[in-house]
C-alpha atoms as a PDB file:
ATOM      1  CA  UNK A   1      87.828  33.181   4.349  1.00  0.00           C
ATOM      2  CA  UNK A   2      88.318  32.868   8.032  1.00  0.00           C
ATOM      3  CA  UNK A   3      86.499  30.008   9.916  1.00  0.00           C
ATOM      4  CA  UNK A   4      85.318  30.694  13.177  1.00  0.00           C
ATOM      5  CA  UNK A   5      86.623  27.851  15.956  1.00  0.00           C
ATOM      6  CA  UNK A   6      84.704  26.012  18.480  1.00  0.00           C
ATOM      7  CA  UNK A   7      86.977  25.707  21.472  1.00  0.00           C
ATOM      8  CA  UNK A   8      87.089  23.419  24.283  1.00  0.00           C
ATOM      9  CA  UNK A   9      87.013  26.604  26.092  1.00  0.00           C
ATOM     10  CA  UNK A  10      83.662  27.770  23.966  1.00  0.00           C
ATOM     11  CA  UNK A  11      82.120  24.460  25.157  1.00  0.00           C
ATOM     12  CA  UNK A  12      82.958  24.697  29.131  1.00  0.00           C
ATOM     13  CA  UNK A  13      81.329  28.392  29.069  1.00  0.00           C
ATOM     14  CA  UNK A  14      78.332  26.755  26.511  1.00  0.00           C
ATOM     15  CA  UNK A  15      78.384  23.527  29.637  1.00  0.00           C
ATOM     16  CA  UNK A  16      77.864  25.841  32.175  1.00  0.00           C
ATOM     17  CA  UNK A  17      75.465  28.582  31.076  1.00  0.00           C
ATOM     18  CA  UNK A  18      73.555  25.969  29.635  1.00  0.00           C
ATOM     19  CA  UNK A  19      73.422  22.941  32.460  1.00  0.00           C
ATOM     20  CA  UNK A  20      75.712  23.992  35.001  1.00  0.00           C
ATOM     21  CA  UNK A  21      78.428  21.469  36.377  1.00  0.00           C
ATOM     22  CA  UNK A  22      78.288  18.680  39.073  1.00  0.00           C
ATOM     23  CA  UNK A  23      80.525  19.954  42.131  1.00  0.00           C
ATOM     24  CA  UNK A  24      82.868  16.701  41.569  1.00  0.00           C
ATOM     25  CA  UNK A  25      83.590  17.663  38.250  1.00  0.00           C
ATOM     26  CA  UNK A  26      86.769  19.859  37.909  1.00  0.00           C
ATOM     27  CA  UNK A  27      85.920  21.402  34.009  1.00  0.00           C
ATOM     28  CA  UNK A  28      88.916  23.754  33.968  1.00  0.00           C
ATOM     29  CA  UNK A  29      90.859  20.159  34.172  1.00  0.00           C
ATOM     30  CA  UNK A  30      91.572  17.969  31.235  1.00  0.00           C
ATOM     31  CA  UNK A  31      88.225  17.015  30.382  1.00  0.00           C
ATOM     32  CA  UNK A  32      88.945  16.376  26.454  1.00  0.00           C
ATOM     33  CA  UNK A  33      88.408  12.172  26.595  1.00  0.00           C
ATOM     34  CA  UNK A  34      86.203  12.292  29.260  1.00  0.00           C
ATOM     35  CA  UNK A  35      82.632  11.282  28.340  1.00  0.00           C
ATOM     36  CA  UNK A  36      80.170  13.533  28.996  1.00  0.00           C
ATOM     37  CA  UNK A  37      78.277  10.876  31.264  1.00  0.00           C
ATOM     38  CA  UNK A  38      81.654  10.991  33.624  1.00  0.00           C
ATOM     39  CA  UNK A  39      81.237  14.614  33.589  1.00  0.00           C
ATOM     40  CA  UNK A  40      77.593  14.354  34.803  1.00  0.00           C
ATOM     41  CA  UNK A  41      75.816  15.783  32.013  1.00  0.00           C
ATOM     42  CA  UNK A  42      72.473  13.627  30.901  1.00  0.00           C
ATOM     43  CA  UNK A  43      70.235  13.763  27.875  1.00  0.00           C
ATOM     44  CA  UNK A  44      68.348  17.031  28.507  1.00  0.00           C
ATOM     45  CA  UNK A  45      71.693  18.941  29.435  1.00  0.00           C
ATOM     46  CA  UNK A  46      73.411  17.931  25.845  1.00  0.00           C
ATOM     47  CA  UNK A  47      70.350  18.909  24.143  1.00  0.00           C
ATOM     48  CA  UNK A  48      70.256  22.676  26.048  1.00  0.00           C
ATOM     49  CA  UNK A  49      74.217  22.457  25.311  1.00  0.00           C
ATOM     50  CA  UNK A  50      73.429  21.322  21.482  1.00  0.00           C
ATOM     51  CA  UNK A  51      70.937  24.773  21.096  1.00  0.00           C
ATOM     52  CA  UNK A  52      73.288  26.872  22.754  1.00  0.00           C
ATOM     53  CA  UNK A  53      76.152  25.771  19.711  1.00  0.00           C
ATOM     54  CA  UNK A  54      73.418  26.332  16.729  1.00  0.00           C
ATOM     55  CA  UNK A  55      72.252  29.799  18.307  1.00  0.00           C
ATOM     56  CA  UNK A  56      75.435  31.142  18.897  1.00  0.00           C
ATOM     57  CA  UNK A  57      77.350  29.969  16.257  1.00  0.00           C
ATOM     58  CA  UNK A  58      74.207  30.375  13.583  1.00  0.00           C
ATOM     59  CA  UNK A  59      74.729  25.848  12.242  1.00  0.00           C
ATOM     60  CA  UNK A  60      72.536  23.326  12.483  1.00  0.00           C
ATOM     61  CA  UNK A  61      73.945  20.441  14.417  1.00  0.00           C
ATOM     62  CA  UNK A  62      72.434  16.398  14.089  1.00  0.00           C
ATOM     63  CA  UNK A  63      69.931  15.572  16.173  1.00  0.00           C
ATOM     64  CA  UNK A  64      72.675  12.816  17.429  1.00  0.00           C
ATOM     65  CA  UNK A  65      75.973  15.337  17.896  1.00  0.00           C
ATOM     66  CA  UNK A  66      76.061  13.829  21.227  1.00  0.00           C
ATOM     67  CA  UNK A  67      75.509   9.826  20.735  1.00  0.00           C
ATOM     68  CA  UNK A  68      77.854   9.978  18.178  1.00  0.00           C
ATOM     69  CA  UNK A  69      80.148  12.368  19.946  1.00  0.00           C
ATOM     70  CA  UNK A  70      80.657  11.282  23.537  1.00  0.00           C
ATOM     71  CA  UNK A  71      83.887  13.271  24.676  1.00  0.00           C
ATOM     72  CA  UNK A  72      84.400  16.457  24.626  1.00  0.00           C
ATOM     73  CA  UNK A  73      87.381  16.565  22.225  1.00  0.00           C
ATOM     74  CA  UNK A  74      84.985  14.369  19.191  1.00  0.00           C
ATOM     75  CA  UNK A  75      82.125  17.235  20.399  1.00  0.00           C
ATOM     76  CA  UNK A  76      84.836  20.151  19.038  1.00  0.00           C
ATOM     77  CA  UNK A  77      85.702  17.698  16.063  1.00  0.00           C
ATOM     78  CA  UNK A  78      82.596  17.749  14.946  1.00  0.00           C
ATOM     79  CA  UNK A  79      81.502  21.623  15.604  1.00  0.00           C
ATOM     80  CA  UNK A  80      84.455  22.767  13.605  1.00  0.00           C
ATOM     81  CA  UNK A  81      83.520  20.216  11.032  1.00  0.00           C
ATOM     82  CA  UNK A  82      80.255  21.742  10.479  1.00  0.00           C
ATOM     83  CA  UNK A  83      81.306  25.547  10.992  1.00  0.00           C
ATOM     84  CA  UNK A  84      83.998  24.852   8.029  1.00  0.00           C
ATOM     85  CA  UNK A  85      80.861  23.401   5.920  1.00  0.00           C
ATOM     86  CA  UNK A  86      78.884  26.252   6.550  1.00  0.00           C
ATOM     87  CA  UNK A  87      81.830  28.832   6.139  1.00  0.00           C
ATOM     88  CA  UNK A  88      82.543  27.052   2.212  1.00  0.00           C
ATOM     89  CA  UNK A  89      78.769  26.971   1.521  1.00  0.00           C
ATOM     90  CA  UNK A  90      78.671  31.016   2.250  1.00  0.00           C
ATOM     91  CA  UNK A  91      82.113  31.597   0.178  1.00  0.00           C
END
């Protein structure tokens, strides 16, 4: 069965439709151990960002993906984590 992947790709496009970007961050750069407070995303943007992932990838993410996740590369980690549960609860 094929597992769809979260990209850090998926989540800049996701960052952007959902909050936008501050004009000193550079996304298309390595932003993989950045936290997402260096990147200038607060609460309410990582919850719009957080709705975004369950609506278009059809999972249900922890209320506290982001406090336990603060960089984008744990973020992916954790996605992919729950889109491989999901994928072996459907097979």
């Amino acid at each position: 069965m094929t597992t769809k992947e979260f990209t850090i790709d998926d989540l800049r496009r996701i960052l952007l439709g959902a909050a936008g970007a501050d004009e000193a961050v550079d996304l298309a750069g390595d932003i993989l151990d950045q936290t997402f407070d260096q990147l200038g995303y607060e609460s309410l943007a990582l919850l719009e960002t957080t709705s975004w992932i369950e609506r278009e990838y059809g999972i249900a993410l922890d209320d506290d993906l982001f406090n336990d996740n603060a960089t984008p590369r744990t973020l992916i980690e954790a996605v992919n984590a729950s889109l491989s549960v999901t994928a072996e609860n459907a097979a």
